[in-house]
C-alpha atoms as a PDB file:
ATOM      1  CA  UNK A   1       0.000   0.000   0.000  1.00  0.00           C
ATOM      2  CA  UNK A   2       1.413   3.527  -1.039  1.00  0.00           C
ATOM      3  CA  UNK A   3       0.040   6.008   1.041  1.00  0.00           C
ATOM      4  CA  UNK A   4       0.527  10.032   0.474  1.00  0.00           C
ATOM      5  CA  UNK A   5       0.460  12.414   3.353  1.00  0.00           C
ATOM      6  CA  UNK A   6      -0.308  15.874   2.417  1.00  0.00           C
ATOM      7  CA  UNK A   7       1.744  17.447   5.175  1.00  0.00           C
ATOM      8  CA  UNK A   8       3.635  19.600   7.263  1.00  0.00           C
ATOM      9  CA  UNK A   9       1.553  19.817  10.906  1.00  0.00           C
ATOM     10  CA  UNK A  10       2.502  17.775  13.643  1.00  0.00           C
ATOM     11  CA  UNK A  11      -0.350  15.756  12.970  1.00  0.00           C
ATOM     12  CA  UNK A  12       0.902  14.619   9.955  1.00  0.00           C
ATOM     13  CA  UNK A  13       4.466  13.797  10.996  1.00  0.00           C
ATOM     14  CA  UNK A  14       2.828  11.614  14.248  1.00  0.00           C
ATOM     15  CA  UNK A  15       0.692   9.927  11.587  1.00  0.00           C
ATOM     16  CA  UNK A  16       4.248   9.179   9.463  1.00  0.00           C
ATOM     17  CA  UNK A  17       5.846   7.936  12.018  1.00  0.00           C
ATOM     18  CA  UNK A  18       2.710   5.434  12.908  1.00  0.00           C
ATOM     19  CA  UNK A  19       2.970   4.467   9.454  1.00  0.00           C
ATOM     20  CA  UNK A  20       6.476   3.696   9.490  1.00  0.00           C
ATOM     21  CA  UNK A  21       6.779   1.233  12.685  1.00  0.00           C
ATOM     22  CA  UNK A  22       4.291  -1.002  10.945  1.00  0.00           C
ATOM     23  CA  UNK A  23       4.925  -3.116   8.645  1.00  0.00           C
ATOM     24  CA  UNK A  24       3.348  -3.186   5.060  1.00  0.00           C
ATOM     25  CA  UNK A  25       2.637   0.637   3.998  1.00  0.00           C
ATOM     26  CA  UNK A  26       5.196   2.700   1.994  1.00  0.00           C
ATOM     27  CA  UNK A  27       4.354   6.097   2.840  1.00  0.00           C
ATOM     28  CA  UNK A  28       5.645   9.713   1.039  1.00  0.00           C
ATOM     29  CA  UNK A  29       5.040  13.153   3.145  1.00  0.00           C
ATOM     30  CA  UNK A  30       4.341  16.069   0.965  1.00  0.00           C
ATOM     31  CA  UNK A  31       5.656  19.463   1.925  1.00  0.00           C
ATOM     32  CA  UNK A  32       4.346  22.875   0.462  1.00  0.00           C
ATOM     33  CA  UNK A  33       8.025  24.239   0.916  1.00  0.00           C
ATOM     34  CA  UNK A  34       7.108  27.348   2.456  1.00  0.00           C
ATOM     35  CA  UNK A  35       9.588  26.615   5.602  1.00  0.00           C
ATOM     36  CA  UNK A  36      12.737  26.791   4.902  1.00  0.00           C
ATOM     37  CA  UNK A  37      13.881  24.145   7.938  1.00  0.00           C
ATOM     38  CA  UNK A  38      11.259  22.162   7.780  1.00  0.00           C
ATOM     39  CA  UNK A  39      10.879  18.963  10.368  1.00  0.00           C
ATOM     40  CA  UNK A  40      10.987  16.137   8.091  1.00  0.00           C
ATOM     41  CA  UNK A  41       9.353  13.187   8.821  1.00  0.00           C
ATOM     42  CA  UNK A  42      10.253   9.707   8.581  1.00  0.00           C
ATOM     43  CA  UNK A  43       9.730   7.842   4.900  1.00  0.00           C
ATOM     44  CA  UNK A  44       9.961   9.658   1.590  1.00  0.00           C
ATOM     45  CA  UNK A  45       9.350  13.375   1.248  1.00  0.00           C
ATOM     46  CA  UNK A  46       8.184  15.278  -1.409  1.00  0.00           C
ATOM     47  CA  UNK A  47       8.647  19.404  -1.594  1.00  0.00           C
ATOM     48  CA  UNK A  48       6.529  21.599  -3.245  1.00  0.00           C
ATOM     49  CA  UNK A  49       3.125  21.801  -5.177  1.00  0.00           C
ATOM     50  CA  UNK A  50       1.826  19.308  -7.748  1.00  0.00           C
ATOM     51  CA  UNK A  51      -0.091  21.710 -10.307  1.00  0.00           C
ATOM     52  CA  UNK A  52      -3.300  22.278  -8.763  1.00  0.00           C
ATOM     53  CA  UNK A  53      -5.981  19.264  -8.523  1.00  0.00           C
ATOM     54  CA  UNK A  54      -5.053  17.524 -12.118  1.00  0.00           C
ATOM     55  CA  UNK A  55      -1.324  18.042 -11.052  1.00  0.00           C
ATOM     56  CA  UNK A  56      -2.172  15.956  -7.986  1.00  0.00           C
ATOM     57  CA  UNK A  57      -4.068  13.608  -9.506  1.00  0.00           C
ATOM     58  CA  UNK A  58      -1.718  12.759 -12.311  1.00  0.00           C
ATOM     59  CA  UNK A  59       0.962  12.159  -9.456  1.00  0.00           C
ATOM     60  CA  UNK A  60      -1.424  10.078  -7.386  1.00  0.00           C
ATOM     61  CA  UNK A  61      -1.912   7.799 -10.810  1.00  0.00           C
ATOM     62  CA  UNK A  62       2.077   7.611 -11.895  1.00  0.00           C
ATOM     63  CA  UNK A  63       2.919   6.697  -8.032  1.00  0.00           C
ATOM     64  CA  UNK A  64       0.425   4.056  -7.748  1.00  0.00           C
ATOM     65  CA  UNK A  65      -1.563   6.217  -4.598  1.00  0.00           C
ATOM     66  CA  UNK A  66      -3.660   3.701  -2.913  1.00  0.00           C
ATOM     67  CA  UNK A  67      -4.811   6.403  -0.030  1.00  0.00           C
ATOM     68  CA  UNK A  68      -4.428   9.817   0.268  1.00  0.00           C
ATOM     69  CA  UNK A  69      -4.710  11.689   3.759  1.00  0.00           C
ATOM     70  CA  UNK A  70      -5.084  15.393   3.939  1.00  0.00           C
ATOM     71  CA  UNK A  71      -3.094  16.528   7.002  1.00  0.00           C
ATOM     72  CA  UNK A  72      -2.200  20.144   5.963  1.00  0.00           C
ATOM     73  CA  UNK A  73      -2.903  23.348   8.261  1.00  0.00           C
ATOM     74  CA  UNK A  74      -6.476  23.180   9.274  1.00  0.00           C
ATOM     75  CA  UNK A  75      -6.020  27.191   7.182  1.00  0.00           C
ATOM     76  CA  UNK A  76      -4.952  25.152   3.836  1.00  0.00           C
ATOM     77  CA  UNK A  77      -8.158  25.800   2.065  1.00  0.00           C
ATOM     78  CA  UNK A  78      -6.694  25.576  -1.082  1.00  0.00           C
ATOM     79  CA  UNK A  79      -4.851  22.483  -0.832  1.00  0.00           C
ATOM     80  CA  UNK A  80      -7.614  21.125   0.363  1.00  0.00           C
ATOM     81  CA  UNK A  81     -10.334  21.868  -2.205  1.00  0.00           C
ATOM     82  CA  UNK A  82      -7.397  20.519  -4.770  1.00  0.00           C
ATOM     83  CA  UNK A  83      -6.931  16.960  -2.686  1.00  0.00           C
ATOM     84  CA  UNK A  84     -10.929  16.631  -2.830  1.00  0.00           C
ATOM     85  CA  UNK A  85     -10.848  17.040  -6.397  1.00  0.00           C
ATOM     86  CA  UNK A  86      -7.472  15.218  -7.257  1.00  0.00           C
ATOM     87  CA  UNK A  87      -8.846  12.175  -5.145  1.00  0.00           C
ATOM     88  CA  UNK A  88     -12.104  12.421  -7.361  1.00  0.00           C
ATOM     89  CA  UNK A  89     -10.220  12.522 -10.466  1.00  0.00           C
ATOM     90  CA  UNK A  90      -7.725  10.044  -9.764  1.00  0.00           C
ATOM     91  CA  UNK A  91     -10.472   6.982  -7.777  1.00  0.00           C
ATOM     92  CA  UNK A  92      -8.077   7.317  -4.621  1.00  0.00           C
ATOM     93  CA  UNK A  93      -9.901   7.674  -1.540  1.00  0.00           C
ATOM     94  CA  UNK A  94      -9.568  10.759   0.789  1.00  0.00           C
ATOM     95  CA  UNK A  95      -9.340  11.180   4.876  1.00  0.00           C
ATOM     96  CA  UNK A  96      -8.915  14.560   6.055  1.00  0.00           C
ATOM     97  CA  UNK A  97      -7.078  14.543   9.509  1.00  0.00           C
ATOM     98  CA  UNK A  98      -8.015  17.764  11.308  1.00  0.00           C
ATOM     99  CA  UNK A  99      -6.797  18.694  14.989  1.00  0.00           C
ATOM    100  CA  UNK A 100      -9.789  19.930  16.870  1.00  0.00           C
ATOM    101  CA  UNK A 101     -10.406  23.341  17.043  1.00  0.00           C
ATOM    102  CA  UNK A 102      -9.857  25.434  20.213  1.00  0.00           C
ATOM    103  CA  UNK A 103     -12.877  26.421  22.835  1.00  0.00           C
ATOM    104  CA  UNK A 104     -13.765  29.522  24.752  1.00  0.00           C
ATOM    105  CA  UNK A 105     -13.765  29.468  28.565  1.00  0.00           C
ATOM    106  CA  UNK A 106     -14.920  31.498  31.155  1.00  0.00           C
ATOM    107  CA  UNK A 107     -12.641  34.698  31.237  1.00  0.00           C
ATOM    108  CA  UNK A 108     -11.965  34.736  27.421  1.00  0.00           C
ATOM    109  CA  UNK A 109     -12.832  38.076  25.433  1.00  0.00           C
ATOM    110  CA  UNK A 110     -12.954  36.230  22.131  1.00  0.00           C
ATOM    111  CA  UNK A 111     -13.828  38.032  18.617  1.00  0.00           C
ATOM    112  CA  UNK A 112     -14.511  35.799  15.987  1.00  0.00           C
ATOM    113  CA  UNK A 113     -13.995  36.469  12.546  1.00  0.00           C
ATOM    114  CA  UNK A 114     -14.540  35.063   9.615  1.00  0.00           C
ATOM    115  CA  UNK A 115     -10.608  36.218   7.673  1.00  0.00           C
ATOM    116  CA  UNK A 116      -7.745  37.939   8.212  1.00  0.00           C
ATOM    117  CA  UNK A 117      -8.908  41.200   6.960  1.00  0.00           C
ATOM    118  CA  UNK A 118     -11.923  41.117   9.141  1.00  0.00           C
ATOM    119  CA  UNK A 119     -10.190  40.543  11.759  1.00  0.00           C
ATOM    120  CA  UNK A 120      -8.156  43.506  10.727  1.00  0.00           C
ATOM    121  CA  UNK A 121     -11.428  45.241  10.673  1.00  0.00           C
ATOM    122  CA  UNK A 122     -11.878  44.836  13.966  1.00  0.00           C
ATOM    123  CA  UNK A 123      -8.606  45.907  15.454  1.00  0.00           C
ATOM    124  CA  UNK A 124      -8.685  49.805  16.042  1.00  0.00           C
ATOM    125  CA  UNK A 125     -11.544  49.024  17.984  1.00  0.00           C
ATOM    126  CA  UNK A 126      -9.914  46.603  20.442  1.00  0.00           C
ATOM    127  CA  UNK A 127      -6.108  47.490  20.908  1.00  0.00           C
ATOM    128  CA  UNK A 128      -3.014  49.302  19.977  1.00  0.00           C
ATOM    129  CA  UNK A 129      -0.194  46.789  20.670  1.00  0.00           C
ATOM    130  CA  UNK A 130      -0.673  44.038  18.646  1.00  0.00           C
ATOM    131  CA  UNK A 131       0.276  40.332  18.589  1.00  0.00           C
ATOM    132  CA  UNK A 132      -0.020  38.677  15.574  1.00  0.00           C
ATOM    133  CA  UNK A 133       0.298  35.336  15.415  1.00  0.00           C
ATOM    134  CA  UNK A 134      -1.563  34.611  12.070  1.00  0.00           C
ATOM    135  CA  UNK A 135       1.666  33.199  10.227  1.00  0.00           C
ATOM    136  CA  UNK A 136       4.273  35.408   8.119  1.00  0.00           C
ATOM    137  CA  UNK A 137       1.631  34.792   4.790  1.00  0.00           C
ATOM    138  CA  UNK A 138      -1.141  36.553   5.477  1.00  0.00           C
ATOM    139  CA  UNK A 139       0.541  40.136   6.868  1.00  0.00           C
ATOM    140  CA  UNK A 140      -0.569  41.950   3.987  1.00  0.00           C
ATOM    141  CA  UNK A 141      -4.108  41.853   5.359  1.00  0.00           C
ATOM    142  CA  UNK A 142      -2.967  44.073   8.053  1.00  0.00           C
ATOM    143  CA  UNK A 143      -0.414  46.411   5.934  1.00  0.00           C
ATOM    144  CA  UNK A 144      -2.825  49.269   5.589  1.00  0.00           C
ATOM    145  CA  UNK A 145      -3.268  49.869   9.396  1.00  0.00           C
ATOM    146  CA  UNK A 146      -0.755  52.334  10.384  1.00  0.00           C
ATOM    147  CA  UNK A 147      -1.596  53.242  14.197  1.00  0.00           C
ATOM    148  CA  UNK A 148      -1.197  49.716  15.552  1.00  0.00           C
ATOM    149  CA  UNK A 149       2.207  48.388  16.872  1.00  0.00           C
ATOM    150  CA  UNK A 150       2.553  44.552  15.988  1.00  0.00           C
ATOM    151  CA  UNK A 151       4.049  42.194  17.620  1.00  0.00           C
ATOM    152  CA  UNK A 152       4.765  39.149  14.930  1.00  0.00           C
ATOM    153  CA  UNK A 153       5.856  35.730  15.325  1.00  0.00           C
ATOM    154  CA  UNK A 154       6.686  33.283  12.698  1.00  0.00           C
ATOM    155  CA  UNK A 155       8.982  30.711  11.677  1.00  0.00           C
ATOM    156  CA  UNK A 156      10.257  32.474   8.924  1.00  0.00           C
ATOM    157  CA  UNK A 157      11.310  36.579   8.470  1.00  0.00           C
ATOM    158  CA  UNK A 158       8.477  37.868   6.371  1.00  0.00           C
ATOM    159  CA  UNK A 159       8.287  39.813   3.560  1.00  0.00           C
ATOM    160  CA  UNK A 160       6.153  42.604   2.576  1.00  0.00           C
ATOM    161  CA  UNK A 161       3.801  43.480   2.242  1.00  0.00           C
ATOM    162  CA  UNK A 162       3.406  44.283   6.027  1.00  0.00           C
ATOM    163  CA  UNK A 163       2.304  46.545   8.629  1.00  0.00           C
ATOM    164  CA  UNK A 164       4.651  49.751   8.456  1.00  0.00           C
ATOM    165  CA  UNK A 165       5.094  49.124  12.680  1.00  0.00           C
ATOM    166  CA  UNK A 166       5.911  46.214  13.031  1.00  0.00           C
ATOM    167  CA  UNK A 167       8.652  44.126  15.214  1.00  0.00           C
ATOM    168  CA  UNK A 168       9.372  40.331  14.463  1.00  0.00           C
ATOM    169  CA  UNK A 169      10.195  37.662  16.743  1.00  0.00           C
ATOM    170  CA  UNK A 170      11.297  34.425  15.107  1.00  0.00           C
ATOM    171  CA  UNK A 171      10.251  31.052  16.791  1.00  0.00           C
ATOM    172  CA  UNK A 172       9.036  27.834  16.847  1.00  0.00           C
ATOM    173  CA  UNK A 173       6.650  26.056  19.210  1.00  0.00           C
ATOM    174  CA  UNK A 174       5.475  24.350  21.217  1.00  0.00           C
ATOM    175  CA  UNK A 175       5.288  27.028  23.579  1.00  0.00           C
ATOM    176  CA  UNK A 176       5.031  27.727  27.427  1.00  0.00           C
ATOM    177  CA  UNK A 177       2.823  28.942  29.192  1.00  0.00           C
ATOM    178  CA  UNK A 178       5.598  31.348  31.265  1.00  0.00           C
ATOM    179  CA  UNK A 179       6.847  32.575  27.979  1.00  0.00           C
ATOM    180  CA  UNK A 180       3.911  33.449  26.582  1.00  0.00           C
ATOM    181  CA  UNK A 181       3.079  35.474  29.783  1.00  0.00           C
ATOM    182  CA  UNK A 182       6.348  37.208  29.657  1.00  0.00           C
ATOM    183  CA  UNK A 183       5.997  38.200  26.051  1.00  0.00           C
ATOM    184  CA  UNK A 184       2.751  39.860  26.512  1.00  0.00           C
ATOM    185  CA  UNK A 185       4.161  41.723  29.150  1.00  0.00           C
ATOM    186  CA  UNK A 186       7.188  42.930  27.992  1.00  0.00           C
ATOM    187  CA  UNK A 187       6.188  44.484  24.737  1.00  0.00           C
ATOM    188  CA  UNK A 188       3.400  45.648  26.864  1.00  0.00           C
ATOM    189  CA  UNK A 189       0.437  43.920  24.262  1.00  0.00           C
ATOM    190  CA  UNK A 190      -2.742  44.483  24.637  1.00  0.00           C
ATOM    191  CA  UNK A 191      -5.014  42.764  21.872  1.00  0.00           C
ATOM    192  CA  UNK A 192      -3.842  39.125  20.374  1.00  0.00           C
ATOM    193  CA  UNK A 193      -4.853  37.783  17.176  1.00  0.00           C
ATOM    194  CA  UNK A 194      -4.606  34.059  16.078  1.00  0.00           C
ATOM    195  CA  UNK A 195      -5.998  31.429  14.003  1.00  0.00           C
ATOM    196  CA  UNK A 196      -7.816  28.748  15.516  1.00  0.00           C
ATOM    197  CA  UNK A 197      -5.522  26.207  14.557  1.00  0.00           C
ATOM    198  CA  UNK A 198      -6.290  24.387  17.380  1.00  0.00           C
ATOM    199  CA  UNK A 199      -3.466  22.201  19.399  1.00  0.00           C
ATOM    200  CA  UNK A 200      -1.399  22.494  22.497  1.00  0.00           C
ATOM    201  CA  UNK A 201       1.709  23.615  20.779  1.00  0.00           C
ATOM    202  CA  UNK A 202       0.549  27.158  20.338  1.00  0.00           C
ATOM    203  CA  UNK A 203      -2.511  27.166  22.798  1.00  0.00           C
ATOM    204  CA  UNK A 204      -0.574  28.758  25.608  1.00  0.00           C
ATOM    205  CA  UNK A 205      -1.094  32.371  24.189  1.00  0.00           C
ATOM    206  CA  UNK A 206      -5.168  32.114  24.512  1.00  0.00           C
ATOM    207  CA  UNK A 207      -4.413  31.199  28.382  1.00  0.00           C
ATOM    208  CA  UNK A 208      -2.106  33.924  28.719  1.00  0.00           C
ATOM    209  CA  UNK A 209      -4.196  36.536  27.262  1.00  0.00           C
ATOM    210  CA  UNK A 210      -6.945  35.181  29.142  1.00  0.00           C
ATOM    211  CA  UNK A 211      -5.012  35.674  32.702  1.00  0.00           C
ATOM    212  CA  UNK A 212      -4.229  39.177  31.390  1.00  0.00           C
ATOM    213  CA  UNK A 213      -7.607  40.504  30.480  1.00  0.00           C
ATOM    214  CA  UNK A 214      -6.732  40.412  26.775  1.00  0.00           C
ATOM    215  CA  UNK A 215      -9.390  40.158  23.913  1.00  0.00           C
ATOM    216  CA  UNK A 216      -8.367  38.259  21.357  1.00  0.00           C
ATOM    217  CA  UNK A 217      -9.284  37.978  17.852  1.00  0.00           C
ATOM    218  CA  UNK A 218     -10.017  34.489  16.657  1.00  0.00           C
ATOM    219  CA  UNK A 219     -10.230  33.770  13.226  1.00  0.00           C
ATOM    220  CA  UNK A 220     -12.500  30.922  12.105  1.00  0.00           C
ATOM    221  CA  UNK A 221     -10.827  28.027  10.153  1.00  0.00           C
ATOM    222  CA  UNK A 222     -12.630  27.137   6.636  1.00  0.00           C
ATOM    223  CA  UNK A 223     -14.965  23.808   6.408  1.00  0.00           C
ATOM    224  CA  UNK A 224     -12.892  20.490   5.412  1.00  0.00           C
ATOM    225  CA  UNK A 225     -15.029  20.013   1.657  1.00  0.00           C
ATOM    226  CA  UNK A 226     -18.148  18.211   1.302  1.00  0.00           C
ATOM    227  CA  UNK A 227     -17.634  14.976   1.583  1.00  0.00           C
ATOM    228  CA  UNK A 228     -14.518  13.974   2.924  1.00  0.00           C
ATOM    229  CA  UNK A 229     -14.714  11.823   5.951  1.00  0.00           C
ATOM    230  CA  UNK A 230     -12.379  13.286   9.111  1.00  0.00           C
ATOM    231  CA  UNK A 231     -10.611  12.796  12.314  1.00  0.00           C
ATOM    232  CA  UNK A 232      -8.808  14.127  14.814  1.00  0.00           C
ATOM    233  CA  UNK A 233      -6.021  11.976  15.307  1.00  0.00           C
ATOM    234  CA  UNK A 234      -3.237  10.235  13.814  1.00  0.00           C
ATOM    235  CA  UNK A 235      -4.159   6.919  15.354  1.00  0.00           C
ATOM    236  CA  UNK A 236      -7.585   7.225  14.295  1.00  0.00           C
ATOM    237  CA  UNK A 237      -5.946   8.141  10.461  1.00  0.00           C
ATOM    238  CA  UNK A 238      -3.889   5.379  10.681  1.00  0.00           C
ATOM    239  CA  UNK A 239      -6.752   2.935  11.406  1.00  0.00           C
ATOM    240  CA  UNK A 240      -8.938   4.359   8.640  1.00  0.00           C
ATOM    241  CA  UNK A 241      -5.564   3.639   6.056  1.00  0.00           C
ATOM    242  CA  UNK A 242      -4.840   0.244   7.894  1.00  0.00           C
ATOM    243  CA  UNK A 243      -8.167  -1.068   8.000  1.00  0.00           C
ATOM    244  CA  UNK A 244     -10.934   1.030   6.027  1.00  0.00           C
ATOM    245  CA  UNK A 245      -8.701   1.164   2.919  1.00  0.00           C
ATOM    246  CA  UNK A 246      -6.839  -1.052   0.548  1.00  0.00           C
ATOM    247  CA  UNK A 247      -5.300  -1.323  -2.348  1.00  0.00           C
ATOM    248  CA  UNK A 248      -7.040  -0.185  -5.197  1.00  0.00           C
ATOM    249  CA  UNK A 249      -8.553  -2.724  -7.341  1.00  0.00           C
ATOM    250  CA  UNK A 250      -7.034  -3.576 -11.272  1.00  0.00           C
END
């Protein structure tokens, strides 16, 4: 069995390295490349795009694909909509493996929103010391606001476009819960905005803003497509591969 993992989260390297202790499956991770140091999984990896949904499917075809899990960002819309299709096009079938979302408590001051440049919307309403911890990609949804100071974290340096005030701090999580406190304090924030890409590794901000008073925008991640069976686990991915799946027939 040759399965593809569509990846780059920690779900997806958990699900590769499932995949790999057992015996039978050959599995490839594929990377979108937009990390430089990326943590590579175990088993073959791929880097880069395929060419849209035929691209994919012609690859799923010419590698003899006999499953295909979609374990990208839970913010991938694009690459998702193209596995959906791909998996259509090409008879492979299709698990989307999605960590759960995060959950309001009592004490949050949560603003949902439905993008990045509503939640931009809403920020001269709600703070002028800004933590942004949306990802180095989507800063350009924020480069028109010119009274806010952000605060913004990614992997990578970004590039513009950008907010014009702007300071960058360049990590990696998981991160702690002390840290996160420390941060806020220091560069004296006072409004946090985030995905709700759901997890532990990153989670510690929402608890720390929480303990401060903060509000905190929360974006809203897009629907998995219509169709597409999920779960929230690697085990639980594995097990649909292992046992709901097989090689395909002819």
């Amino acid at each position: 069995m040759h399965v593809l993992i569509l990846g780059g989260t920690t779900e997806a390297r958990a699900l590769a390295e499932l995949l790999h202790e057992t015996p039978g499956p050959t599995v490839t991770s594929s990377l979108a490349g937009r990390v430089a140091r990326p943590r590579l999984p175990p088993g073959e990896v791929r880097i880069g795009g395929f060419g849209g949904a035929e691209g994919l499917a012609s690859w799923l075809r010419e590698h003899s694909v006999d499953a295909l899990v979609d374990a990208t960002h839970p913010f991938a819309r694009t690459m998702s909509f193209h596995a959906a299709r791909a998996a259509v096009l090409a008879h492979v079938p299709l698990l989307a493996l999605r960590r759960p979302g995060w959950v309001p408590v009592e004490g949050d001051r949560w603003h949902a929103a439905d993008s990045l440049a509503e939640a931009a919307e809403l920020l001269p309403g709600l703070g002028r010391r800004v933590f942004l911890t949306t990802g180095r990609m989507g800063l350009a949804a924020f480069a028109d606001l010119t009274e806010p100071w952000f605060l913004v974290r990614s992997v990578d340096a970004p590039g513009a476009p950008h907010p014009p005030r702007m300071e960058v701090v360049l990590d990696r999580g998981p991160f702690t819960l002390d840290g996160e406190r420390e941060l806020l304090r220091r560069h004296r924030v006072d409004v946090v905005v985030t995905k709700d890409s759901g997890g532990a590794a990153t989670a510690p901000k929402l608890t720390a803003a929480r303990e401060a008073g903060l509000p905190v925008v929360v974006v809203r991640r897009p629907p998995v497509p219509d169709g597409v069976p999920v779960v929230s686990d690697p085990a639980a991915a594995a097990r649909w591969i292992l046992e709901g799946t097989g090689p395909r027939a002819g």
